[in-house]
C-alpha atoms as a PDB file:
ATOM      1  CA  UNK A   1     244.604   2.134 -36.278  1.00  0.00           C
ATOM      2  CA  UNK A   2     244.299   0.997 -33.398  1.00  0.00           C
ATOM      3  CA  UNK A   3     242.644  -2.414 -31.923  1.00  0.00           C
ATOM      4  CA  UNK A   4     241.030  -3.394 -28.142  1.00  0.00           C
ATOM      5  CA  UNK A   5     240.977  -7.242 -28.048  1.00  0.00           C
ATOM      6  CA  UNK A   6     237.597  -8.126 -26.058  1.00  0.00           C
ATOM      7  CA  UNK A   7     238.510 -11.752 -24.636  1.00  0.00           C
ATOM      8  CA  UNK A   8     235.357 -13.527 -23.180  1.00  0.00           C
ATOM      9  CA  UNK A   9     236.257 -16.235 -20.692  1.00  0.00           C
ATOM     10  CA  UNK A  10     234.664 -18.813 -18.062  1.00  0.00           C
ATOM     11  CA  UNK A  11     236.982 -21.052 -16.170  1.00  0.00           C
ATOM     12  CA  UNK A  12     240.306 -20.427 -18.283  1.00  0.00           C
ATOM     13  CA  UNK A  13     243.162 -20.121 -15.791  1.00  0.00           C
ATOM     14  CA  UNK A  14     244.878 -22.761 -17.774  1.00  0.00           C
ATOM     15  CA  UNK A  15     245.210 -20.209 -20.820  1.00  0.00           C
ATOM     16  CA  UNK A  16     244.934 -16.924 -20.017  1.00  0.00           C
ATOM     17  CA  UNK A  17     248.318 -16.006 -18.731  1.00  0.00           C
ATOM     18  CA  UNK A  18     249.908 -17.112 -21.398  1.00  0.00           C
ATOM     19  CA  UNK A  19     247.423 -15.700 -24.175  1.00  0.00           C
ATOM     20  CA  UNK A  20     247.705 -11.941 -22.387  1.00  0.00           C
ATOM     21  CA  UNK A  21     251.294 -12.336 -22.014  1.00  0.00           C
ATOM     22  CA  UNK A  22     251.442 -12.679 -25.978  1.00  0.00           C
ATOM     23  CA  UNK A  23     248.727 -10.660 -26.791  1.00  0.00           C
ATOM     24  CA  UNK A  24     250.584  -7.446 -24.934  1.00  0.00           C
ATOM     25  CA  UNK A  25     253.786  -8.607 -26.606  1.00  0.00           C
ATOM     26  CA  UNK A  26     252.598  -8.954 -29.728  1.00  0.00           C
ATOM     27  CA  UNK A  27     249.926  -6.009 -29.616  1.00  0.00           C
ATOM     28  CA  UNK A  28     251.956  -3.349 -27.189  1.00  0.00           C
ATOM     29  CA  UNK A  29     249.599  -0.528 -28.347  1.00  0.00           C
ATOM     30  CA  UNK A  30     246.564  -2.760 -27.763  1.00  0.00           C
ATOM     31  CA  UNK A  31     243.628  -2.267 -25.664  1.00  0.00           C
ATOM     32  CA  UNK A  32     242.951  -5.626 -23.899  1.00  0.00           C
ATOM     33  CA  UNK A  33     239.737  -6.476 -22.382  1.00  0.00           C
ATOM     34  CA  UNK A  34     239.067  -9.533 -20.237  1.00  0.00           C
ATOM     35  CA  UNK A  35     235.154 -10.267 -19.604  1.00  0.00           C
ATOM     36  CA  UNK A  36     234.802 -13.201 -16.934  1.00  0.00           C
ATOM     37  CA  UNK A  37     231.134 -14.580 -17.190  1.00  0.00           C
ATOM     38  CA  UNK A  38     231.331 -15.904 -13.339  1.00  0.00           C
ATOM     39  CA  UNK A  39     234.797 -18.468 -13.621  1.00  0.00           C
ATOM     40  CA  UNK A  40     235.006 -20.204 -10.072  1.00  0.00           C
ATOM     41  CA  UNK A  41     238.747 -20.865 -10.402  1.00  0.00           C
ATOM     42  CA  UNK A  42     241.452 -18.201 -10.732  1.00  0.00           C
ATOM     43  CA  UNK A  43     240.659 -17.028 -13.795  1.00  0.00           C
ATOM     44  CA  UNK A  44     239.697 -13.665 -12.563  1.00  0.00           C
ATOM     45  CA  UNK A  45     243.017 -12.952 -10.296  1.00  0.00           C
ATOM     46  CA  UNK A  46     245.560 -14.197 -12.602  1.00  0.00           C
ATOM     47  CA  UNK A  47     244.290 -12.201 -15.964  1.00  0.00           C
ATOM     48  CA  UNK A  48     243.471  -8.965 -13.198  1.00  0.00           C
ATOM     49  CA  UNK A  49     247.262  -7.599 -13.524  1.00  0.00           C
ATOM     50  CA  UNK A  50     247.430  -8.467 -17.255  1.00  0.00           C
ATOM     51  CA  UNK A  51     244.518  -6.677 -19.219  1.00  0.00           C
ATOM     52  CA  UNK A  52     243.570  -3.309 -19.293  1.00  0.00           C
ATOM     53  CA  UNK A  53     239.765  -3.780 -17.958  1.00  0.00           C
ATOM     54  CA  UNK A  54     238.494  -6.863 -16.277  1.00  0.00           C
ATOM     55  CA  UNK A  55     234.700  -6.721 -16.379  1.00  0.00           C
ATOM     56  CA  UNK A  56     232.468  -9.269 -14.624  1.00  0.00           C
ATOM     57  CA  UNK A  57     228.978  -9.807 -15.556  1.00  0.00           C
ATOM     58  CA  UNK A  58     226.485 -12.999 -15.590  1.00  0.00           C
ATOM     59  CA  UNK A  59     227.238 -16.236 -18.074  1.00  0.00           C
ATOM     60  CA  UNK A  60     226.486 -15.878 -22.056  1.00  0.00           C
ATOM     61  CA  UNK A  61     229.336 -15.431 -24.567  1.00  0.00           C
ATOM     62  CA  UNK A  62     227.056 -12.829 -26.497  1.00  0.00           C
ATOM     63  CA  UNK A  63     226.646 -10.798 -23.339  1.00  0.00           C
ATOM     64  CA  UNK A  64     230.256 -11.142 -22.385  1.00  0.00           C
ATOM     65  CA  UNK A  65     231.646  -9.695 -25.381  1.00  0.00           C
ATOM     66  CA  UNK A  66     228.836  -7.004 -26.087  1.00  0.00           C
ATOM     67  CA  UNK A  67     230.041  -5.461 -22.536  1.00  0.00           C
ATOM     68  CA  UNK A  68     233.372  -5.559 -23.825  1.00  0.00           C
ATOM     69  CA  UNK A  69     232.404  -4.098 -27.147  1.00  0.00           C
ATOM     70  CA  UNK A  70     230.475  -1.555 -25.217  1.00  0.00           C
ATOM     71  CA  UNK A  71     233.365   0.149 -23.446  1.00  0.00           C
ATOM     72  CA  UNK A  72     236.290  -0.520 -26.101  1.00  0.00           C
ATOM     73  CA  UNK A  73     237.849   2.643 -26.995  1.00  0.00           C
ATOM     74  CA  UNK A  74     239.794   1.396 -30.110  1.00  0.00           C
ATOM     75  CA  UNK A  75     238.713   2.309 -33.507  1.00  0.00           C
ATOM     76  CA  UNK A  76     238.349  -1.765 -34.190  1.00  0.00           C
ATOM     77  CA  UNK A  77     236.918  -4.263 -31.577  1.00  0.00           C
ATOM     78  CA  UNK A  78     238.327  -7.721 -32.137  1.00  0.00           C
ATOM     79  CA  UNK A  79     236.631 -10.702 -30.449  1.00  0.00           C
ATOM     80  CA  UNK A  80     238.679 -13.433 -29.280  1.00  0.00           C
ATOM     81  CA  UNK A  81     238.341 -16.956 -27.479  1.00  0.00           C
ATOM     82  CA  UNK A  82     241.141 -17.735 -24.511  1.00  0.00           C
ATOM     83  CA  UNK A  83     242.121 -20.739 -26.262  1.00  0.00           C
ATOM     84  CA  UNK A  84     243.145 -19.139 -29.673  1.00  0.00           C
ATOM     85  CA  UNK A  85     245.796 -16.830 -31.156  1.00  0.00           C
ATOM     86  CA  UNK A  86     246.176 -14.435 -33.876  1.00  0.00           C
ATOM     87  CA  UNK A  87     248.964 -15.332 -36.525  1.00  0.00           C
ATOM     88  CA  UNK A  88     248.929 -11.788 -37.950  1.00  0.00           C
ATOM     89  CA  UNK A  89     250.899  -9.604 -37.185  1.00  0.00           C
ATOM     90  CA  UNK A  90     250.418  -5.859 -35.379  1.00  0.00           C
ATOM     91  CA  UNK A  91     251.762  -4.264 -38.434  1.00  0.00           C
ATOM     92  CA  UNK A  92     249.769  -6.216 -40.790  1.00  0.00           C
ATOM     93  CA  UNK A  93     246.603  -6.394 -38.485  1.00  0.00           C
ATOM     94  CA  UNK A  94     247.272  -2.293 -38.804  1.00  0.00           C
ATOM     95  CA  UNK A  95     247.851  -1.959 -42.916  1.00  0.00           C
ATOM     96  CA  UNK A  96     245.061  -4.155 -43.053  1.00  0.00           C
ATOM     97  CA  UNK A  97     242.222  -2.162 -41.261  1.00  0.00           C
ATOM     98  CA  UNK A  98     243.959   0.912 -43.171  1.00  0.00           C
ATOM     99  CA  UNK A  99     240.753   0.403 -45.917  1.00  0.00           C
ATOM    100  CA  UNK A 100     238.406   0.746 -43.106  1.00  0.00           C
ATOM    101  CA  UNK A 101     236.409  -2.320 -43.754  1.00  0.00           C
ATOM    102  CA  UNK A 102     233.245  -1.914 -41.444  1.00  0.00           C
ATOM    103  CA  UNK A 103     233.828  -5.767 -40.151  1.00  0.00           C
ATOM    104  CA  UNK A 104     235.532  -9.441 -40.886  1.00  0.00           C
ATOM    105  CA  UNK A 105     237.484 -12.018 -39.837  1.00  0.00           C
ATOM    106  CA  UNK A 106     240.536 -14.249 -40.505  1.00  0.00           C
ATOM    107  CA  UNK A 107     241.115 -17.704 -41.593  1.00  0.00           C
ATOM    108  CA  UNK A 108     241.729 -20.669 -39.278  1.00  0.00           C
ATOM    109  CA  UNK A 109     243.760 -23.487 -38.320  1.00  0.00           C
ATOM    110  CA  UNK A 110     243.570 -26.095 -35.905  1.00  0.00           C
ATOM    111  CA  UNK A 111     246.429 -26.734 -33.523  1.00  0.00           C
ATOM    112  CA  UNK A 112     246.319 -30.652 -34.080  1.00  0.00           C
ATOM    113  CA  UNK A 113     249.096 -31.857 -36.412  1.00  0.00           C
ATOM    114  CA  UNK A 114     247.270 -34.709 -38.197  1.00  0.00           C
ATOM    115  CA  UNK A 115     245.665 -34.968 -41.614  1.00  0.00           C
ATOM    116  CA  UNK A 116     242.214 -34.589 -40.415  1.00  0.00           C
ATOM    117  CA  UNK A 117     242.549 -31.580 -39.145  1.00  0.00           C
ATOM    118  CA  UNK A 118     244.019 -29.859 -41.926  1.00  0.00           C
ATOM    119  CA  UNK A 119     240.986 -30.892 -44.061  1.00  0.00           C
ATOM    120  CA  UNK A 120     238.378 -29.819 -41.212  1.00  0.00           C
ATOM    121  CA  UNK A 121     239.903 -26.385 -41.463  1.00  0.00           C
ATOM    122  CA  UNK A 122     239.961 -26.392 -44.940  1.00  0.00           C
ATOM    123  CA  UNK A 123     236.349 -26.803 -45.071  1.00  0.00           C
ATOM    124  CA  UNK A 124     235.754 -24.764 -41.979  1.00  0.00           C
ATOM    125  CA  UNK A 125     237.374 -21.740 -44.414  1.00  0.00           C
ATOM    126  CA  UNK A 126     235.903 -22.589 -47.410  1.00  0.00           C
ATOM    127  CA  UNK A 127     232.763 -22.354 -45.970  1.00  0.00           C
ATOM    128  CA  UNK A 128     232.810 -19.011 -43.831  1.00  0.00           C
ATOM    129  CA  UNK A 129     234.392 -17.372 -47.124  1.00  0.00           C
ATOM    130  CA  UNK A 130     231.288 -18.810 -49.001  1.00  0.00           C
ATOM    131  CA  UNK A 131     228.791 -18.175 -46.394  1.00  0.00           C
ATOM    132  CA  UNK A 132     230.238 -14.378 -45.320  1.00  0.00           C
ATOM    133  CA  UNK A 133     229.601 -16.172 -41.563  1.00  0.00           C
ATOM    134  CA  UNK A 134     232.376 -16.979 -39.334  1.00  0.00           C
ATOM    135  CA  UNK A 135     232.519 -18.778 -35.958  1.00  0.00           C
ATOM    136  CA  UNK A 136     233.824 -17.654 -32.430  1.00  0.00           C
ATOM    137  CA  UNK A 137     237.102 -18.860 -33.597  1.00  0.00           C
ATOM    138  CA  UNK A 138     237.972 -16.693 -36.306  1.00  0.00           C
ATOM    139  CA  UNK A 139     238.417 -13.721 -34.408  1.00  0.00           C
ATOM    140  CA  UNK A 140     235.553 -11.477 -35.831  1.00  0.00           C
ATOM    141  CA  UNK A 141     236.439  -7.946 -36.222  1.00  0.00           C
ATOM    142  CA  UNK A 142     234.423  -4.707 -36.398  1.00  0.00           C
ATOM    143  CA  UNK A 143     234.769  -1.485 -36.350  1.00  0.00           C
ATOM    144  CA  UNK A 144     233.577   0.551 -32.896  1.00  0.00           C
ATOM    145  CA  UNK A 145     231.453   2.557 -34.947  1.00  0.00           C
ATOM    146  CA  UNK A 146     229.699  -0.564 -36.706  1.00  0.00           C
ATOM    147  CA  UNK A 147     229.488  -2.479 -33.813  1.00  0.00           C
ATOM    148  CA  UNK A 148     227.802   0.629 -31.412  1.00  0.00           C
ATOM    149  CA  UNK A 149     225.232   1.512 -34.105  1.00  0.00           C
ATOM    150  CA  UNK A 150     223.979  -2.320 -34.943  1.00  0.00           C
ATOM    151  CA  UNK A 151     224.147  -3.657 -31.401  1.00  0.00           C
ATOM    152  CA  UNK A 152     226.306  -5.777 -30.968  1.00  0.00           C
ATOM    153  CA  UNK A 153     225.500  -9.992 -30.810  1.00  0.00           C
ATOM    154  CA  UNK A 154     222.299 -11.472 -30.679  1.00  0.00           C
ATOM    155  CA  UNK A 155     222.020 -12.087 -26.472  1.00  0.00           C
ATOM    156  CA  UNK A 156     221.085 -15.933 -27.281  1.00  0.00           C
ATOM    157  CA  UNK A 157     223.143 -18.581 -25.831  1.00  0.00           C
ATOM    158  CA  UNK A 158     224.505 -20.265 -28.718  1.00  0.00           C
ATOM    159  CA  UNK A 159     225.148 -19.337 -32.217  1.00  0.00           C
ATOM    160  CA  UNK A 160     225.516 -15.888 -31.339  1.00  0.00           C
ATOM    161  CA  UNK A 161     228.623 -15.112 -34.113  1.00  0.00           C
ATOM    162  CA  UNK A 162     226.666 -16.561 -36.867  1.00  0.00           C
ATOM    163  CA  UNK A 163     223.263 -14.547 -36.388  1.00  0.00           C
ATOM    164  CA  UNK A 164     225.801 -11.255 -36.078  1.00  0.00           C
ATOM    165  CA  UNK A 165     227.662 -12.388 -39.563  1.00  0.00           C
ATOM    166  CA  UNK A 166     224.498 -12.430 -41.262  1.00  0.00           C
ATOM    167  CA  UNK A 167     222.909  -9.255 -40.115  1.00  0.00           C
ATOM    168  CA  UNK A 168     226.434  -7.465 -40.420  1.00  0.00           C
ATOM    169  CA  UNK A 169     227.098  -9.443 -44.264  1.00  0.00           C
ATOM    170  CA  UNK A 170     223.565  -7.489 -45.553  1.00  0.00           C
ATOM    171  CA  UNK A 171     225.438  -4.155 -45.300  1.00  0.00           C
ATOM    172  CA  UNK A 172     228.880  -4.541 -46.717  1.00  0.00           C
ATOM    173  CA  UNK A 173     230.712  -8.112 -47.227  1.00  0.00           C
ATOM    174  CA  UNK A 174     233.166  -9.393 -44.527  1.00  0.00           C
ATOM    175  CA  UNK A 175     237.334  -8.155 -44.971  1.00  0.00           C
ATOM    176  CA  UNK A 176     239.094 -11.552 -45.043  1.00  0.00           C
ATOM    177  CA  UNK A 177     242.762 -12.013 -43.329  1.00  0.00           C
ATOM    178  CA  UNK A 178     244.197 -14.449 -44.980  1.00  0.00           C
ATOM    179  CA  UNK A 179     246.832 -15.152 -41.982  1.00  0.00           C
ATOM    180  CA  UNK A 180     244.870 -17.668 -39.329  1.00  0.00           C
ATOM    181  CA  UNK A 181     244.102 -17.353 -36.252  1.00  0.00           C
ATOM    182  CA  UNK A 182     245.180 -20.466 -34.687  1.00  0.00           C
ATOM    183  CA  UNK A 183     242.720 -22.433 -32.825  1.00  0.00           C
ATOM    184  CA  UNK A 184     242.330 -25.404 -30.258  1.00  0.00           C
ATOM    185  CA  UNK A 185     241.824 -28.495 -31.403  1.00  0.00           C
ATOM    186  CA  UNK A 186     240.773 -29.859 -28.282  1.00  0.00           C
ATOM    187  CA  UNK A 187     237.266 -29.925 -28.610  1.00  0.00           C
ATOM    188  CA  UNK A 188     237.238 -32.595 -31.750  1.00  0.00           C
ATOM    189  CA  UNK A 189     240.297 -34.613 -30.245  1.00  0.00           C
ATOM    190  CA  UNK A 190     238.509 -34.986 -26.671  1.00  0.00           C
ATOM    191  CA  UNK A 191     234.732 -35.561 -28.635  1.00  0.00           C
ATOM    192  CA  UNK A 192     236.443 -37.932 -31.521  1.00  0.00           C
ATOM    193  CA  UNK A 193     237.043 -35.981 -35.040  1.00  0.00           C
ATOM    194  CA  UNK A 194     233.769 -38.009 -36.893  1.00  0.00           C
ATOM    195  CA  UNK A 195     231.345 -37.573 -33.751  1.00  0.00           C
ATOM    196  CA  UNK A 196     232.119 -33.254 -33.470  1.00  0.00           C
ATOM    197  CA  UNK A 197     231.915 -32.550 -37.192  1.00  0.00           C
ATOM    198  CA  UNK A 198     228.770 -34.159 -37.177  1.00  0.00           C
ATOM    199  CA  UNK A 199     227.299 -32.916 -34.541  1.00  0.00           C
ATOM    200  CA  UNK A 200     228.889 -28.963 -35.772  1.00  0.00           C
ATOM    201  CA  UNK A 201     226.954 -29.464 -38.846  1.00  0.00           C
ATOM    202  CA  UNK A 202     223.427 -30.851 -36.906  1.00  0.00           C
ATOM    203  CA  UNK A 203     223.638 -27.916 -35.031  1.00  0.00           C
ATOM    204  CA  UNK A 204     223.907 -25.746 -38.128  1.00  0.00           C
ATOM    205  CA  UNK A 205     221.597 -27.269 -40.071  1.00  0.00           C
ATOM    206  CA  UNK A 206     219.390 -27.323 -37.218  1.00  0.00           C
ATOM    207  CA  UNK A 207     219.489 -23.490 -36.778  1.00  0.00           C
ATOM    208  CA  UNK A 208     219.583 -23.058 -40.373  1.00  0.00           C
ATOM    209  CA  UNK A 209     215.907 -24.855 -39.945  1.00  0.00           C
ATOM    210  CA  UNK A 210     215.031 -23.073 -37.107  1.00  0.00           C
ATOM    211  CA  UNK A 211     215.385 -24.328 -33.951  1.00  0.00           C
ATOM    212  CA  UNK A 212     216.000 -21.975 -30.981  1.00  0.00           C
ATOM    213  CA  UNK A 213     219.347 -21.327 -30.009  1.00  0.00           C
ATOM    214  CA  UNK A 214     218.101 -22.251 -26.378  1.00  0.00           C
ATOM    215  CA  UNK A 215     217.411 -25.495 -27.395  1.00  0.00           C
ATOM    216  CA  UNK A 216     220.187 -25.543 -29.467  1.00  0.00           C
ATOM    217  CA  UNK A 217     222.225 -24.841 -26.269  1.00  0.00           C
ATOM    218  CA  UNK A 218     220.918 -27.803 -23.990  1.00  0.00           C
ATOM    219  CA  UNK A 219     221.891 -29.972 -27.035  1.00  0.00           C
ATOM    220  CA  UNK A 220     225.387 -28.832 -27.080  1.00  0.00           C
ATOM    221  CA  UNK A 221     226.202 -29.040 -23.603  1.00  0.00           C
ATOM    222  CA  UNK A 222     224.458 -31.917 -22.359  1.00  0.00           C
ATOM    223  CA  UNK A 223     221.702 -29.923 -20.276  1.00  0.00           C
END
C-alpha cells in the first residue's frame, strides 16, 4: 500500500534536509515529492538530491500540492508541511490504509513543551474529529483515485484544506490516525499563544461567514 508524500514548500532550507532525510528513512518504499512555489534561498538545491521529483511552479499552497497530487504514482497521496513530521509508523501508516478509506488525516501535537500547548492541540483535535475538517498540519491523506476524480484543492490562497475536507466529508467520513503528526509550534510562540488562537478562530469564523479566502489571505499575512 503504498504512499508518495507531496511536500509543498517556499523558503524552507532550514527544514527540509532534515525532514527528507527522515522521511526516506522512515518511509524507504516512499514516493517523495518536493513542490517549491518560487523559494529564493536554497531550498530548491538542497531538497534536489533528496526527493524523488522536484517540481517548480508559481506561489499557492493549493496549486503546489495539486501538481504534486497530479503526478503521484502511489495508491495514497499524503500532503505534508516542511515543518512537520509523521509519528506513525510505515508499517502502521500501511495496515492502516489496508481498509481503503477514500481520505483522512491524523491527530496533532505541537512541538512546544508547555501547558498551553497541550490544550491548543487538544482542542485543535477535538474539533477536526467533530468537524470531519482538518488543517494543513494534519497531514491529509487521500487516495490517488479520490483525489484525481474530485480535483484536488480549491486553487484559493488560503483555507484551501478546509474547503477540500468538506467537499471530500459529503462522500464518505474522514479515516482518523490516532498517532500525531507532530507540528511546529513556532507560529503561536513567535505571534504570542492568546493573539494566534484568536486570530485562527477570526479567520474561521470569518470564512465560515463568508468572506473570500483572498481577503482572508491579505489578513493573514499582513498584505
Amino acid at each position: 500500500m503504498g504512499v508518495s508524500f507531496v511536500i509543498p514548500v517556499l523558503n524552507e532550507e532550514a527544514a527540509v534536509v532534515d525532514l527528507l532525510n527522515d522521511l526516506r528513512t522512515r518511509y524507504p518504499s516512499s514516493e517523495l515529492i518536493v513542490v517549491d512555489g518560487g523559494s529564493d534561498d536554497r531550498t530548491v538545491p538542497l531538497a534536489l538530491p533528496l526527493c524523488d521529483q522536484l517540481l517548480l511552479t508559481g506561489r499557492g499552497r493549493a496549486r503546489q500540492m495539486n501538481l504534486g497530487g497530479k503526478i503521484a504514482c502511489m495508491a495514497y497521496v499524503c500532503f505534508l508541511h516542511a515543518d512537520s513530521r509523521p509519528g506513525i509508523s510505515a508499517s502502521a501508516l500501511e495496515h492502516a490504509l489496508l481498509a481503503r478509506p477514500s481520505w483522512g488525516f491524523c491527530q496533532v501535537r505541537l512541538s512546544g513543551e508547555s501547558l498551553p500547548f497541550r490544550i491548543i492541540e487538544w482542542f485543535m483535535n477535538q474539533r477536526s474529529r467533530f468537524t470531519a475538517v482538518a488543517t494543513g498540519d494534519q497531514m491529509m491523506f487521500v487516495q490517488k483515485a479520490t483525489f484525481d476524480e474530485s480535483g484536488g484543492f480549491n486553487d484559493i490562497p488560503l483555507m484551501e484544506d478546509v474547503a477540500y475536507c468538506k467537499r471530500l466529508r459529503r462522500a464518505q467520513s474522514p479515516f482518523i490516525i490516532e498517532t500525531p503528526v507532530v507540528t511546529s509550534s513556532r507560529r503561536w510562540e513567535e505571534g504570542g499563544i492568546v493573539a494566534t488562537v484568536l486570530r485562527m478562530w477570526l479567520l474561521r469564523l470569518a470564512y465560515f461567514l463568508g468572506v473570500a479566502p483572498a481577503t482572508l489571505w491579505r489578513y493573514y499575512y499582513g498584505r
